[in-house]
PDB file of N, CA and C in Angstrom:
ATOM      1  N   UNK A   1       0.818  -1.194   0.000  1.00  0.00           N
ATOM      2  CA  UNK A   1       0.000   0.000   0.000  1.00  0.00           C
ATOM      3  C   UNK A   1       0.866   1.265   0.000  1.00  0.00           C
ATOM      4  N   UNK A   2       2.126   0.851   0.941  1.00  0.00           N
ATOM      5  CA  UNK A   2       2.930   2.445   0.511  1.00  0.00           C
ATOM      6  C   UNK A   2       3.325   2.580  -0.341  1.00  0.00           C
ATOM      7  N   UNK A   3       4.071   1.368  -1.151  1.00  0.00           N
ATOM      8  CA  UNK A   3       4.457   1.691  -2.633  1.00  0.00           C
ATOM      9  C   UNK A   3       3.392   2.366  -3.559  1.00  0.00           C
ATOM     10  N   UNK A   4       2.330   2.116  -3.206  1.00  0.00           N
ATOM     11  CA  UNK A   4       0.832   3.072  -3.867  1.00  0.00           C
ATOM     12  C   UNK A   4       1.276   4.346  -4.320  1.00  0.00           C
ATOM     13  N   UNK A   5       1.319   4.900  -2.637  1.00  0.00           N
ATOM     14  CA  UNK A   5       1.475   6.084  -2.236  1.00  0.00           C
ATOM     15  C   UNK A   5       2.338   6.781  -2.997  1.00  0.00           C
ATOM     16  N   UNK A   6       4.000   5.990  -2.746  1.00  0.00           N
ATOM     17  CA  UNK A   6       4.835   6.528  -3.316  1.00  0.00           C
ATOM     18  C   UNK A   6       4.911   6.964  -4.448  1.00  0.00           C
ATOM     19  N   UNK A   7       4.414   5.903  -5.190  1.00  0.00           N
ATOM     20  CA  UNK A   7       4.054   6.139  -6.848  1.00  0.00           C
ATOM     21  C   UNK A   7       2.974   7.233  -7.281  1.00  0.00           C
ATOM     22  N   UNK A   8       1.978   7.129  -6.687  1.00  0.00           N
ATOM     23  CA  UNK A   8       1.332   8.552  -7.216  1.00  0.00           C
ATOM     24  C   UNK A   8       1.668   9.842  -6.626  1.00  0.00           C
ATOM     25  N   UNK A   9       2.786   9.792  -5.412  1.00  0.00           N
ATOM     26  CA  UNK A   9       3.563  11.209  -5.190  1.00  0.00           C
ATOM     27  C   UNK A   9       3.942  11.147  -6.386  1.00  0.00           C
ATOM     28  N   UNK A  10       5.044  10.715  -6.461  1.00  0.00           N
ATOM     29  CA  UNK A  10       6.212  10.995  -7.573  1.00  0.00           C
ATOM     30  C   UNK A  10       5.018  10.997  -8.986  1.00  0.00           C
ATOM     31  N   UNK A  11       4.200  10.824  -9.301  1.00  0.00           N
ATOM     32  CA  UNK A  11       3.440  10.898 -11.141  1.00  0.00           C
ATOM     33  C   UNK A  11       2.886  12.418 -10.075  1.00  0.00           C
ATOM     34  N   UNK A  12       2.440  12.926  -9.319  1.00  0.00           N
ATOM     35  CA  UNK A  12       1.886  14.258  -8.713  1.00  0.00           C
ATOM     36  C   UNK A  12       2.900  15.036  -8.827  1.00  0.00           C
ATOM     37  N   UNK A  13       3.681  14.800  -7.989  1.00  0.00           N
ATOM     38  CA  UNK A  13       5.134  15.939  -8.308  1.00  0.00           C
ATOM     39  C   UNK A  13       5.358  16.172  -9.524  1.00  0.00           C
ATOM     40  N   UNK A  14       5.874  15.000 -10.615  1.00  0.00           N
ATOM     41  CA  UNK A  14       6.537  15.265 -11.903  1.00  0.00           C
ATOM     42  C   UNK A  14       5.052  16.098 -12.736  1.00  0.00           C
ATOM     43  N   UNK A  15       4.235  15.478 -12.729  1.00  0.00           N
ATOM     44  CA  UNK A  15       2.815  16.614 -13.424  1.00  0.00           C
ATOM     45  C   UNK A  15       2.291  17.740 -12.938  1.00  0.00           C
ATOM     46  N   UNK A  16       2.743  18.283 -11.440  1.00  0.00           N
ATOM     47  CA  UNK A  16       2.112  19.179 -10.657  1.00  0.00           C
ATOM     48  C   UNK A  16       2.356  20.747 -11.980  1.00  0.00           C
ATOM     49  N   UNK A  17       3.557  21.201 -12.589  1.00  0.00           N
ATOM     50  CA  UNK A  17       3.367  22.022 -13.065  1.00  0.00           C
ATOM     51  C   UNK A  17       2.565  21.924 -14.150  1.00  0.00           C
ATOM     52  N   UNK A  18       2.493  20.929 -14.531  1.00  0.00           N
ATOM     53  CA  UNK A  18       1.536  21.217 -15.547  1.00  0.00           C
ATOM     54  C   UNK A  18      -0.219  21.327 -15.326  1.00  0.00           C
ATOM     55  N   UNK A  19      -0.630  20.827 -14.295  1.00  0.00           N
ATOM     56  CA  UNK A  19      -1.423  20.427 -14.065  1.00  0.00           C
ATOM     57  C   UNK A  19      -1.990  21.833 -13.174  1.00  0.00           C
ATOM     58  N   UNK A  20      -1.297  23.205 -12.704  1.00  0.00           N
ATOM     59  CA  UNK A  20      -1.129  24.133 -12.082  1.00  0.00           C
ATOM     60  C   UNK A  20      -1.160  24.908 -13.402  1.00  0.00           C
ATOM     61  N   UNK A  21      -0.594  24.376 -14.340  1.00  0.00           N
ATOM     62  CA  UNK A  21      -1.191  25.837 -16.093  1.00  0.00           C
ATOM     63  C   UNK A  21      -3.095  25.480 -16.270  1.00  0.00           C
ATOM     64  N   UNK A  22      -3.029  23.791 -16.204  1.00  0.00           N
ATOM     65  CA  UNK A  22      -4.144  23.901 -16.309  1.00  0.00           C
ATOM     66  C   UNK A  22      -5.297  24.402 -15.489  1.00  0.00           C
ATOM     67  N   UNK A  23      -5.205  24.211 -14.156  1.00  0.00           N
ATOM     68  CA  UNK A  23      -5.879  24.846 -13.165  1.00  0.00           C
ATOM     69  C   UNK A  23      -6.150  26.567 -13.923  1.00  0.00           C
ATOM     70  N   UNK A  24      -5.026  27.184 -14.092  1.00  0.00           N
ATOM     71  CA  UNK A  24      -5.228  28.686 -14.421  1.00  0.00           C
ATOM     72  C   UNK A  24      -6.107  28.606 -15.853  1.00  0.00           C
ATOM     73  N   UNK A  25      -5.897  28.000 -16.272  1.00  0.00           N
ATOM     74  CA  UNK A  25      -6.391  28.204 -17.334  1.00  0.00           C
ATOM     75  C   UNK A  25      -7.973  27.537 -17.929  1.00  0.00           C
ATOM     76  N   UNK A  26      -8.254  27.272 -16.488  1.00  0.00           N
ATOM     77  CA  UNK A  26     -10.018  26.260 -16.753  1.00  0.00           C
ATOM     78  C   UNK A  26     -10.953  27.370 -15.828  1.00  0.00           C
ATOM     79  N   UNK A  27     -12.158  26.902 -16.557  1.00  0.00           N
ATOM     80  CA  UNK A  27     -13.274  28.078 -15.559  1.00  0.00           C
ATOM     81  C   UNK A  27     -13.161  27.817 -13.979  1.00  0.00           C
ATOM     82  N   UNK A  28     -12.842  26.871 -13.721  1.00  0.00           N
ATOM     83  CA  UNK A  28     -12.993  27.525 -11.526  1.00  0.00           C
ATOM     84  C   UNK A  28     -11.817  28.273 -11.573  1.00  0.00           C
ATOM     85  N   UNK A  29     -10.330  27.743 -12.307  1.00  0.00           N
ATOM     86  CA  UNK A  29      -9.392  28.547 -11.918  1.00  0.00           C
ATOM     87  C   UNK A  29      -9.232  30.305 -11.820  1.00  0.00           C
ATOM     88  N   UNK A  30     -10.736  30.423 -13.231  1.00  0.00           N
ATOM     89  CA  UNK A  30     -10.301  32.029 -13.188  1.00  0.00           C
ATOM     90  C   UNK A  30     -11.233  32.079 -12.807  1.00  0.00           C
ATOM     91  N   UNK A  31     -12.328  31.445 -12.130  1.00  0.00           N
ATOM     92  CA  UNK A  31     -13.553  32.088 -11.430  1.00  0.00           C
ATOM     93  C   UNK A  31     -13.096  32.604  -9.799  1.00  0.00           C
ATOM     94  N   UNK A  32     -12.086  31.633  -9.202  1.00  0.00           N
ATOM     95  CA  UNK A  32     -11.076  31.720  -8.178  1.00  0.00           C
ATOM     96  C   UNK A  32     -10.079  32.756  -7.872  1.00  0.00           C
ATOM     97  N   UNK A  33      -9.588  33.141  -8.989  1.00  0.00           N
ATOM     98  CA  UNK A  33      -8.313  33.720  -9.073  1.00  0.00           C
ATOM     99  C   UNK A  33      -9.052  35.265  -9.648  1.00  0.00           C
ATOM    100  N   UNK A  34      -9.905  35.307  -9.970  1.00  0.00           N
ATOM    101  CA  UNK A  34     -10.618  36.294 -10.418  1.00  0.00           C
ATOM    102  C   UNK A  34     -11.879  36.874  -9.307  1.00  0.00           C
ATOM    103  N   UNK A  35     -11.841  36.495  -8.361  1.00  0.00           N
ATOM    104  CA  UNK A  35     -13.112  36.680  -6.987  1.00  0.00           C
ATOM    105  C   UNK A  35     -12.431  38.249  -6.553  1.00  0.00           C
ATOM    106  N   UNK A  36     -13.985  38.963  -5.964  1.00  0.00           N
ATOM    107  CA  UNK A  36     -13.389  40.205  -5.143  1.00  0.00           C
ATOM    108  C   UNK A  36     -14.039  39.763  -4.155  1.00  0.00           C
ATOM    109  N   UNK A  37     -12.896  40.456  -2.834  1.00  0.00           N
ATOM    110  CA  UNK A  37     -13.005  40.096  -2.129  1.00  0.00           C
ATOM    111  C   UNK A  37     -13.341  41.257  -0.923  1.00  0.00           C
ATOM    112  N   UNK A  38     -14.719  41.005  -0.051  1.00  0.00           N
ATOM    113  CA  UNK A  38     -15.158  42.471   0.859  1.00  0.00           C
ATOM    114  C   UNK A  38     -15.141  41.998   2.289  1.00  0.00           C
ATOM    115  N   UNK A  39     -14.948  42.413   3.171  1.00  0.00           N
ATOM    116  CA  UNK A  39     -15.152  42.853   4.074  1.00  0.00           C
ATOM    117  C   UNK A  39     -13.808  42.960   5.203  1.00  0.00           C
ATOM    118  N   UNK A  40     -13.592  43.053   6.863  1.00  0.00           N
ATOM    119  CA  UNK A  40     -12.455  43.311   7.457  1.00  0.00           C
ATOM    120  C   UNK A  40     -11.203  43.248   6.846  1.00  0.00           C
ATOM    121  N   UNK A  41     -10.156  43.634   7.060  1.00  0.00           N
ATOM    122  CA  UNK A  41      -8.959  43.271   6.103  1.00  0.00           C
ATOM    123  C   UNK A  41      -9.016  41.898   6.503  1.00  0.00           C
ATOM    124  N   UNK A  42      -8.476  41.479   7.728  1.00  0.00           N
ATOM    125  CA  UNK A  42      -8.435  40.186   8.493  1.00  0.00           C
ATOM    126  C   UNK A  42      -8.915  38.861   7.375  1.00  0.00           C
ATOM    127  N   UNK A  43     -10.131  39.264   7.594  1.00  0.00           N
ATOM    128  CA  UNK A  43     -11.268  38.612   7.066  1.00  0.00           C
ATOM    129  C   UNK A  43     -11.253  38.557   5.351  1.00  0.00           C
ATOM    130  N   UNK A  44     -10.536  39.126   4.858  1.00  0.00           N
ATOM    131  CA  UNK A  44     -10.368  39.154   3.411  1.00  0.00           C
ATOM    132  C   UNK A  44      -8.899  38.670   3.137  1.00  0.00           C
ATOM    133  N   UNK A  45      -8.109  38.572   4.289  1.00  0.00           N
ATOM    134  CA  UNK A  45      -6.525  37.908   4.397  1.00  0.00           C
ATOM    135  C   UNK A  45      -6.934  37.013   4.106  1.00  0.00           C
ATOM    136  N   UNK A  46      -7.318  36.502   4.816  1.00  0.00           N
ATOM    137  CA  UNK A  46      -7.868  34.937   5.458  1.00  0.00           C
ATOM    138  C   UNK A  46      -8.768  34.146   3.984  1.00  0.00           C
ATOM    139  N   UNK A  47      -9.417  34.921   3.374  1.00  0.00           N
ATOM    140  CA  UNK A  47      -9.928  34.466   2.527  1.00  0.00           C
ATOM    141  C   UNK A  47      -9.459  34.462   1.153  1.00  0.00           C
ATOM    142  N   UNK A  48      -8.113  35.299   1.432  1.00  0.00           N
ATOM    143  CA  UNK A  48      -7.536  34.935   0.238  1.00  0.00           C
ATOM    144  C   UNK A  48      -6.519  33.995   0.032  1.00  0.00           C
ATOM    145  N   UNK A  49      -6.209  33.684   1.480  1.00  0.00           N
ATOM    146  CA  UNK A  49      -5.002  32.219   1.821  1.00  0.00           C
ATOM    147  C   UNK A  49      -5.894  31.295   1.600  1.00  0.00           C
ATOM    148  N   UNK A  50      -7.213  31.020   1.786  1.00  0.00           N
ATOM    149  CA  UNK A  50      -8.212  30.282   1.891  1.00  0.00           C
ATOM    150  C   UNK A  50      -8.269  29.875   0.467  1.00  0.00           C
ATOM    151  N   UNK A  51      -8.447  30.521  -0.436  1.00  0.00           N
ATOM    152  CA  UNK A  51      -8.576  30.516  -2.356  1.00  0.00           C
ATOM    153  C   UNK A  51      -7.327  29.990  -2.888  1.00  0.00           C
ATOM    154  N   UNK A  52      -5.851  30.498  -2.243  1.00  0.00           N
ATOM    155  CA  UNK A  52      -4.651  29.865  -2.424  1.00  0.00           C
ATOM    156  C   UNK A  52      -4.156  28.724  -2.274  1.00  0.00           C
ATOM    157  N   UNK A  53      -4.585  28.132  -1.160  1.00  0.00           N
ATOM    158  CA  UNK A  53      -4.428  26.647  -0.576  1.00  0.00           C
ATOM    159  C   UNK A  53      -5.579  25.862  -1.548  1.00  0.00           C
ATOM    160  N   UNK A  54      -6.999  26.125  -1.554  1.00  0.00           N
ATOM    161  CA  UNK A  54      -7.631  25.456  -2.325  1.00  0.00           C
ATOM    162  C   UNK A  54      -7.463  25.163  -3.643  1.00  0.00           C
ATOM    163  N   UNK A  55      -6.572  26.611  -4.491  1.00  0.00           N
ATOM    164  CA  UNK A  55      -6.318  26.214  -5.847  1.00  0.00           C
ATOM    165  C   UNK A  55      -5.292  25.428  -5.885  1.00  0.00           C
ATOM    166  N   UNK A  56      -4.269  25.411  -4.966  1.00  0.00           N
ATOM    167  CA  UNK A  56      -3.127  24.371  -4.770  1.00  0.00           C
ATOM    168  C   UNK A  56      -3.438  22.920  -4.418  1.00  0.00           C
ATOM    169  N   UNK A  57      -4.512  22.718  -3.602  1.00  0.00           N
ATOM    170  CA  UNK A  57      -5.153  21.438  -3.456  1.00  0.00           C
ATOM    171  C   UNK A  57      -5.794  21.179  -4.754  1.00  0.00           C
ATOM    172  N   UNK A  58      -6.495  21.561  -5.538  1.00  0.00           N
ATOM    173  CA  UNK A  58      -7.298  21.256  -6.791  1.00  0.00           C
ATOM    174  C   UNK A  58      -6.278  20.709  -7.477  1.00  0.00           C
ATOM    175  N   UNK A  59      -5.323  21.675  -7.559  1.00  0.00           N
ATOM    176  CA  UNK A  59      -4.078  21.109  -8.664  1.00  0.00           C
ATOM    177  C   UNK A  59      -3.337  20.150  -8.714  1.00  0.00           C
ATOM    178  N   UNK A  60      -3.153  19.863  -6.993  1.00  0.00           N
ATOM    179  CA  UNK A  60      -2.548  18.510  -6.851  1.00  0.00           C
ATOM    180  C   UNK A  60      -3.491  17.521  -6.875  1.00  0.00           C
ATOM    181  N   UNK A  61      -4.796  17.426  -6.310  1.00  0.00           N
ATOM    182  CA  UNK A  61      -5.285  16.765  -6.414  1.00  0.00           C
ATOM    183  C   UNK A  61      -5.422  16.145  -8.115  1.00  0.00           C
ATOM    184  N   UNK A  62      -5.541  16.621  -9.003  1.00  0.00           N
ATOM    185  CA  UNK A  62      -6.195  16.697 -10.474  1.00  0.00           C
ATOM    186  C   UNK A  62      -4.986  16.454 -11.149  1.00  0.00           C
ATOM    187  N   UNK A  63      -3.852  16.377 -10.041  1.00  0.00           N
ATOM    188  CA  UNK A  63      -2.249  16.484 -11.344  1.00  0.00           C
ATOM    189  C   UNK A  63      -2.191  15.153 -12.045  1.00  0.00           C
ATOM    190  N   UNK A  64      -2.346  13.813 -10.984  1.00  0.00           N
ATOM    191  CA  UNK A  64      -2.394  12.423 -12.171  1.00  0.00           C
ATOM    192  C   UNK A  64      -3.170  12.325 -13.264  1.00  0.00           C
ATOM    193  N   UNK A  65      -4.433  13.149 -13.408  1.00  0.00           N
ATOM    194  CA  UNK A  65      -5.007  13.258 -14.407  1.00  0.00           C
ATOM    195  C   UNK A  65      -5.136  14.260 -15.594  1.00  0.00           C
ATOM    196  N   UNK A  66      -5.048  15.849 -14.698  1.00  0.00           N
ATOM    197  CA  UNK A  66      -5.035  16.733 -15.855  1.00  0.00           C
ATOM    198  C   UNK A  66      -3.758  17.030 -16.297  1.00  0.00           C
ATOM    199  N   UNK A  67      -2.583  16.529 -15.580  1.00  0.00           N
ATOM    200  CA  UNK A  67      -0.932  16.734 -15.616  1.00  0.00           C
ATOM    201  C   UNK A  67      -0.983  16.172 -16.968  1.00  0.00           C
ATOM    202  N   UNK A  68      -0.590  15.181 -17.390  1.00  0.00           N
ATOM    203  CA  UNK A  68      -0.964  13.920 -18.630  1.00  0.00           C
ATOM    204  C   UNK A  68      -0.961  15.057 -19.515  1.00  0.00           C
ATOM    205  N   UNK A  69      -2.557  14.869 -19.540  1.00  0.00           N
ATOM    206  CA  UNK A  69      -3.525  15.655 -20.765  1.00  0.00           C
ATOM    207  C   UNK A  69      -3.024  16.833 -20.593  1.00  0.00           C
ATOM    208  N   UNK A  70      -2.270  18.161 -19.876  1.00  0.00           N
ATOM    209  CA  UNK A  70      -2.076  19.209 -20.708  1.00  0.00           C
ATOM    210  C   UNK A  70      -0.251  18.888 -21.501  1.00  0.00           C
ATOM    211  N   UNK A  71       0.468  17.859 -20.584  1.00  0.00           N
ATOM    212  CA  UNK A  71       1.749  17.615 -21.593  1.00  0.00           C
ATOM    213  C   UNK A  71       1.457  17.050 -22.557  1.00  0.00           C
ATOM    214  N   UNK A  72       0.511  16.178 -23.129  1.00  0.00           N
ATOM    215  CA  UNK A  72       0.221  15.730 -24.398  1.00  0.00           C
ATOM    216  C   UNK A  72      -0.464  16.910 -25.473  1.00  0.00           C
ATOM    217  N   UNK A  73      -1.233  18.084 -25.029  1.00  0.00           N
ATOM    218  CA  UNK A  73      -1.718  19.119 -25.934  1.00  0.00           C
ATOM    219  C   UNK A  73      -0.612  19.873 -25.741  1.00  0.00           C
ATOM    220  N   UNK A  74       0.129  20.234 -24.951  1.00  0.00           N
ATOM    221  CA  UNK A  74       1.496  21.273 -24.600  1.00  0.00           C
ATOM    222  C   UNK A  74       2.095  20.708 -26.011  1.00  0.00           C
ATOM    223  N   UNK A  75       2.542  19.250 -25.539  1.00  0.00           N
ATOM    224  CA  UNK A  75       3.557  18.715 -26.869  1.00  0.00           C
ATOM    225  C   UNK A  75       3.276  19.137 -28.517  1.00  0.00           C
ATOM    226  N   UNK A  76       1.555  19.061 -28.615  1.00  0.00           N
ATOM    227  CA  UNK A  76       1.029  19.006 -30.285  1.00  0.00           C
ATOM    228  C   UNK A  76       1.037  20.471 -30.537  1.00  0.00           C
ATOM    229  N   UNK A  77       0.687  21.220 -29.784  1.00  0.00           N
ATOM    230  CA  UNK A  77       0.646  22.716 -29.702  1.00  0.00           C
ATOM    231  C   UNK A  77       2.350  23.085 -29.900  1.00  0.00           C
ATOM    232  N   UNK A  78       2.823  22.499 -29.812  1.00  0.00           N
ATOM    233  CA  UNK A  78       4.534  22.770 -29.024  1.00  0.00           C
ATOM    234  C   UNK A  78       4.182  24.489 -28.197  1.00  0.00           C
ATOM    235  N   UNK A  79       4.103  24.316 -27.358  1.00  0.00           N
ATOM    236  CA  UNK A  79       3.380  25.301 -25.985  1.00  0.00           C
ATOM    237  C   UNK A  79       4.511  25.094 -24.947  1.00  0.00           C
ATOM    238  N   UNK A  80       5.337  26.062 -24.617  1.00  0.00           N
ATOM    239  CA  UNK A  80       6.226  25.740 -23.306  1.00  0.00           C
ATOM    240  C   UNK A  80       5.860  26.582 -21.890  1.00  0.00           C
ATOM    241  N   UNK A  81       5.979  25.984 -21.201  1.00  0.00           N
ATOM    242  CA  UNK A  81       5.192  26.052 -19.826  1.00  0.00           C
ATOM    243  C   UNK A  81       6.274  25.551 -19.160  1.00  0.00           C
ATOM    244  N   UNK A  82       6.201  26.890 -17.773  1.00  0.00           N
ATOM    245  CA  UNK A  82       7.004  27.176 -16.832  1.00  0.00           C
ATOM    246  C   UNK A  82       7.887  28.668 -16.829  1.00  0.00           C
ATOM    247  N   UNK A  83       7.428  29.356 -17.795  1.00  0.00           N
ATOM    248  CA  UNK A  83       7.907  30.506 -17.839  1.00  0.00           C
ATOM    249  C   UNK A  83       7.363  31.328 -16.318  1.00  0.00           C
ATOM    250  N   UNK A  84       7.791  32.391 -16.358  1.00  0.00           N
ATOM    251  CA  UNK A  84       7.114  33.247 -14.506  1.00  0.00           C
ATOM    252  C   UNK A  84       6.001  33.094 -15.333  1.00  0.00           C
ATOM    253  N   UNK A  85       5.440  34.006 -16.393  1.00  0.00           N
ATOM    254  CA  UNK A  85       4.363  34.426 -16.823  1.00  0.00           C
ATOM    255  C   UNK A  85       2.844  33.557 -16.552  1.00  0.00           C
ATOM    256  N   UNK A  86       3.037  31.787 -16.499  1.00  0.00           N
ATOM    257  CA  UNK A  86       2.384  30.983 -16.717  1.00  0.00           C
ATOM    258  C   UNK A  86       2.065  30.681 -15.448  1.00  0.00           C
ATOM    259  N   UNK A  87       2.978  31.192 -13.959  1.00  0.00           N
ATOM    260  CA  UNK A  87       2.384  30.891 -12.785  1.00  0.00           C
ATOM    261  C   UNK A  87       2.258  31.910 -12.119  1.00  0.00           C
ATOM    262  N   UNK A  88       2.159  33.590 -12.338  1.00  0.00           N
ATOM    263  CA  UNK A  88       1.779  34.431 -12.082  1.00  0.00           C
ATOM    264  C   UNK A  88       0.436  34.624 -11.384  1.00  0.00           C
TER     265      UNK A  88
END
């Protein structure tokens, strides 16, 4: 069972950047990354670490699967990813 584990760290890690273009680039990502945010400062800190951690969980979560599929359209596109611009 840990060898499980181990193995879908390591396919998560090696796809996480890609899988972090795709996040930005799908509707929750910019519905997320695109939110205003009102009320106490506190309270709008908090909710924006709150949007940060969650888009970082989405991404890892989704990396064995959407990681894949954006290096296979990255490749046909020839699209390079990892510039600052792409995790801005």
């Amino acid at each position: 069972m840990s060898v499980l584990h181990i193995v879908l760290t390591a396919i998560s890690a090696y796809f996480y950047p890609f899988s972090l273009y795709w996040y930005r680039e799908s509707l929750i990502g910019r519905i997320l990354n695109d939110m205003w945010y009102f009320g106490g400062f506190w309270a709008v800190i908090g909710k924006i670490i709150v949007t940060l951690i969650g888009g970082i969980l989405i991404a890892g979560l989704l990396a064995p699967i959407a990681g894949p599929i954006t290096l296979r359209r990255c490749r046909r596109k020839n699209i390079i990813i990892g510039d600052a611009k792409d995790f801005e």
